[in-house]
C-alpha atoms as a PDB file:
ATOM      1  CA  UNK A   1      67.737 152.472 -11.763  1.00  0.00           C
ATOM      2  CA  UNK A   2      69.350 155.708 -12.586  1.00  0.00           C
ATOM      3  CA  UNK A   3      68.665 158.285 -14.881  1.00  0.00           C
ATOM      4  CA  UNK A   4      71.117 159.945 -16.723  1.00  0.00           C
ATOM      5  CA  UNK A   5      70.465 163.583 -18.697  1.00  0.00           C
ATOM      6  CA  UNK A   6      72.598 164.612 -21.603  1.00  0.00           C
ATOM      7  CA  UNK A   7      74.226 167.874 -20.314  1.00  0.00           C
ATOM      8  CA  UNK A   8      72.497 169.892 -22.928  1.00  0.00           C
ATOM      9  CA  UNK A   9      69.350 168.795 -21.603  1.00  0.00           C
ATOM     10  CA  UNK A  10      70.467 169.527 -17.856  1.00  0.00           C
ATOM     11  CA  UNK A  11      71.407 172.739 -19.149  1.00  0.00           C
ATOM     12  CA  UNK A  12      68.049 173.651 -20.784  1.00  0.00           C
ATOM     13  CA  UNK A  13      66.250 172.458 -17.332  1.00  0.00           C
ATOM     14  CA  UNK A  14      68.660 175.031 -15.258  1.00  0.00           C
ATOM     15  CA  UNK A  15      67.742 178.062 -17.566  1.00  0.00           C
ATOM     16  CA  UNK A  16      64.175 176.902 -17.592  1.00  0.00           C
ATOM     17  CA  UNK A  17      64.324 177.003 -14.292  1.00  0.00           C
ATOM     18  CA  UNK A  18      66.073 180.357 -13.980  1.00  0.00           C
ATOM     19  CA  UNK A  19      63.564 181.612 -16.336  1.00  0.00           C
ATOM     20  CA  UNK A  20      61.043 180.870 -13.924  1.00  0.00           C
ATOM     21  CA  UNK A  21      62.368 181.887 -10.459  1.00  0.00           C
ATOM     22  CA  UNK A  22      63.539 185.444 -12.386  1.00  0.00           C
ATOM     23  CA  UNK A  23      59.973 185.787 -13.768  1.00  0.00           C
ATOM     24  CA  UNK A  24      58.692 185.020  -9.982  1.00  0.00           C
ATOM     25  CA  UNK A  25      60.596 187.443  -8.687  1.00  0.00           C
ATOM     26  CA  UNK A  26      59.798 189.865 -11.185  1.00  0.00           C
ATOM     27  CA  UNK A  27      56.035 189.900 -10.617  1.00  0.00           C
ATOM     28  CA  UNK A  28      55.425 189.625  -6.945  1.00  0.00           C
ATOM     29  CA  UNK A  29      58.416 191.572  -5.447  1.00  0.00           C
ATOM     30  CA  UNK A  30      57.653 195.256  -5.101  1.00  0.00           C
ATOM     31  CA  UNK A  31      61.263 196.232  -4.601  1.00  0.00           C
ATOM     32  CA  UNK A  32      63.421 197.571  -7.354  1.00  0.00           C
ATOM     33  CA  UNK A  33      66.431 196.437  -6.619  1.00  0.00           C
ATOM     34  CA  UNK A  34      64.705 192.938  -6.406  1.00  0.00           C
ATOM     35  CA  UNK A  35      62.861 192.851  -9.930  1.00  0.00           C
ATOM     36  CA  UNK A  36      66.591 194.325 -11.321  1.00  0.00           C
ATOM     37  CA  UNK A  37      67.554 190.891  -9.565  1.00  0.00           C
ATOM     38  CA  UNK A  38      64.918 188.651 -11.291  1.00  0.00           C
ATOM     39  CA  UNK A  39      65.119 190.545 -14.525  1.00  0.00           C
ATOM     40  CA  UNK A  40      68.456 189.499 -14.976  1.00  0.00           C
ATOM     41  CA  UNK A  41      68.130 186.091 -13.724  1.00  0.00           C
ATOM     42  CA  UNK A  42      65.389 185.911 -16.268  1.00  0.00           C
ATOM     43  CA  UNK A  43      67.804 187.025 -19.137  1.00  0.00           C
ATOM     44  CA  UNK A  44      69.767 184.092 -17.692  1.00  0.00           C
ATOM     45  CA  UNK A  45      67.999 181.595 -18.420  1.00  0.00           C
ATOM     46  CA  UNK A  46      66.944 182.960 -21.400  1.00  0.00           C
ATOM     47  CA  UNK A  47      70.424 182.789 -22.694  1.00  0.00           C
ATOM     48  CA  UNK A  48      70.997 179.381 -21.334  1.00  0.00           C
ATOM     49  CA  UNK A  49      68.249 177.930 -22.939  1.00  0.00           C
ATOM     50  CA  UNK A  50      69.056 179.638 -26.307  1.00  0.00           C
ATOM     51  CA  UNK A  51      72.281 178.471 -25.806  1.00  0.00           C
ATOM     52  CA  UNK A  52      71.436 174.913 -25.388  1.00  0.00           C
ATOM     53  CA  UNK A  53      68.743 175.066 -28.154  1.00  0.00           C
ATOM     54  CA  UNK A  54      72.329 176.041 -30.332  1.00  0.00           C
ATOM     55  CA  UNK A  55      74.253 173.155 -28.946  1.00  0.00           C
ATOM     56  CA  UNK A  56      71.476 170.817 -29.876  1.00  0.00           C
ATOM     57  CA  UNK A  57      70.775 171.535 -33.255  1.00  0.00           C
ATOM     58  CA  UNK A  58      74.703 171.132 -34.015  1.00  0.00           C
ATOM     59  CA  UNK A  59      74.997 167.831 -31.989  1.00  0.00           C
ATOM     60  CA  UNK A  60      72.058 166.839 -34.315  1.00  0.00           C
ATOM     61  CA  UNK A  61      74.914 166.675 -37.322  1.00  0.00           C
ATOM     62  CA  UNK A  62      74.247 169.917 -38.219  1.00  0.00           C
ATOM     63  CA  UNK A  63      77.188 172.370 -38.920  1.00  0.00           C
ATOM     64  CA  UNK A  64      77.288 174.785 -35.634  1.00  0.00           C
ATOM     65  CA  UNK A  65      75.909 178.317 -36.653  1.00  0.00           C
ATOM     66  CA  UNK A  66      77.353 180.612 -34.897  1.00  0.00           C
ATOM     67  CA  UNK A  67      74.590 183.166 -34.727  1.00  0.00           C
ATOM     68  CA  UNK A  68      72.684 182.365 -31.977  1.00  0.00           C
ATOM     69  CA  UNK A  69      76.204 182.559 -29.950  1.00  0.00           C
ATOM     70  CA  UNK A  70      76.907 185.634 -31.542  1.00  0.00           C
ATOM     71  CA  UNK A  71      73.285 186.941 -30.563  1.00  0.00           C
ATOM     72  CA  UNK A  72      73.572 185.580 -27.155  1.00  0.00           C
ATOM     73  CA  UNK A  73      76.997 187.412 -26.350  1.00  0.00           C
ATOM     74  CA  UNK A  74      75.582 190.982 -27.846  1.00  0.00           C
ATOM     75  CA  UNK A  75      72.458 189.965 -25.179  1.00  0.00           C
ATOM     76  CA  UNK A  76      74.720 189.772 -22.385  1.00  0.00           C
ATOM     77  CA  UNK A  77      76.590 193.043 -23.205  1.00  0.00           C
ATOM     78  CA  UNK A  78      73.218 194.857 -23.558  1.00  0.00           C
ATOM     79  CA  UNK A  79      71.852 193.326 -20.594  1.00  0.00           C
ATOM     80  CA  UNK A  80      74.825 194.688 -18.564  1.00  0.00           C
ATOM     81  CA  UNK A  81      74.587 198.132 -19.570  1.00  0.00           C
ATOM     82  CA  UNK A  82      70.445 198.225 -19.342  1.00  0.00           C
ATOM     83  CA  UNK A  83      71.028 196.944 -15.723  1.00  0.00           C
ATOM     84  CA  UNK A  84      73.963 199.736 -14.656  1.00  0.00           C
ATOM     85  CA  UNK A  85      71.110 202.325 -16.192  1.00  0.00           C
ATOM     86  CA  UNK A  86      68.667 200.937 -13.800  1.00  0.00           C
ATOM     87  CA  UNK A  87      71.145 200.792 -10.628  1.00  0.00           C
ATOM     88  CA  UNK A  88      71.722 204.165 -11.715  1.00  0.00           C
ATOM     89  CA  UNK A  89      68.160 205.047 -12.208  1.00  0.00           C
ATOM     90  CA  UNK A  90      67.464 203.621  -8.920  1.00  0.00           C
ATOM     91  CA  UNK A  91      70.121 205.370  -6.818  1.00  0.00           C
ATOM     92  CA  UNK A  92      68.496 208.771  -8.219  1.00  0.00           C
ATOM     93  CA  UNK A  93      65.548 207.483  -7.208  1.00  0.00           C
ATOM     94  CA  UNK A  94      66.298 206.869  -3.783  1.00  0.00           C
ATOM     95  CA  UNK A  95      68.304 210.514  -3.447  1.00  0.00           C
ATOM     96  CA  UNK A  96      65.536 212.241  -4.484  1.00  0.00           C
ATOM     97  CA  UNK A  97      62.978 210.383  -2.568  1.00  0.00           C
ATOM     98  CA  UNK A  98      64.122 208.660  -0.715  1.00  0.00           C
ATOM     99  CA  UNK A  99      62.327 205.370  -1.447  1.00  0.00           C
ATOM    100  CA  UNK A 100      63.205 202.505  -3.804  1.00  0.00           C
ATOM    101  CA  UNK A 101      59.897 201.505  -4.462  1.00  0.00           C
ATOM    102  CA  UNK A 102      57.236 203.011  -7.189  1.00  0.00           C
ATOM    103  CA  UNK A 103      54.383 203.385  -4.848  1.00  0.00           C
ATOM    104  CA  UNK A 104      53.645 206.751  -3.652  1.00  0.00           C
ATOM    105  CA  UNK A 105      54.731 206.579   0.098  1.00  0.00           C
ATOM    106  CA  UNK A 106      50.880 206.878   1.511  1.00  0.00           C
ATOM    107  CA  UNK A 107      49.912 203.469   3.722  1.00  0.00           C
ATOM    108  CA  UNK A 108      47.377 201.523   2.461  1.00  0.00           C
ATOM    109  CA  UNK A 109      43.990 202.522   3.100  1.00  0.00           C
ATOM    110  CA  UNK A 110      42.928 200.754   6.702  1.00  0.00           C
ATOM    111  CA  UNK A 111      40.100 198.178   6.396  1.00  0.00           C
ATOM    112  CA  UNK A 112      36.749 199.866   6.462  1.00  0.00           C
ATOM    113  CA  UNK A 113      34.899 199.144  10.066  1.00  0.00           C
ATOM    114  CA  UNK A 114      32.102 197.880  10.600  1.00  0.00           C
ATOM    115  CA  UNK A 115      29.131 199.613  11.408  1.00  0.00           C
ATOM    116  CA  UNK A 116      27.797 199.191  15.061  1.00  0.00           C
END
């Protein structure tokens, strides 16, 4: 028995899923250039899924609206420039401190010992 998905549907599951692995990445990875990463896979898949969501309602018989295209190529164009100002944010981060991180450069506290 094989199961067969409608390519809209495959395409919803892929930005679903590239909603979740940029929204991962987002939250747990403490570099910057990482969460720049994930926030953009997370745009992704937010695309894709608006994008199939699009598809869907004009293989339903309704006449194709081309808004949410038009919104989802204006995304894309902002989400390239808001992620060359945060390369760019981050390299002058990294010249003047010469970290790429946010946290303040001290290691963590050591465990407390115990008392004898």
């Amino acid at each position: 028995m094989t199961a067969v998905l409608a390519p809209t549907t495959l395409f919803g599951l892929c930005g679903a899923a590239l909603v979740g692995i940029g929204l991962f990445v987002v939250l747990t990875h403490p570099s910057l250039l990482r969460r720049i990463v994930g926030f953009n896979l997370l745009g992704a898949g937010i695309f894709l899924v608006f994008g199939v969501v699009a598809r869907r309602g004009a293989a339903a018989g309704f006449a194709g609206d081309p808004v949410p295209h038009a919104m989802v190529i204006t995304g894309i164009v902002v989400a390239f420039s808001a992620t060359a100002l945060a390369v760019a944010l981050l390299r002058r981060l990294l010249e003047l401190t010469g970290r790429s991180t946010l946290d303040n450069g001290e290691p963590p506290d050591p465990e407390p010992r115990s008392k004898p």
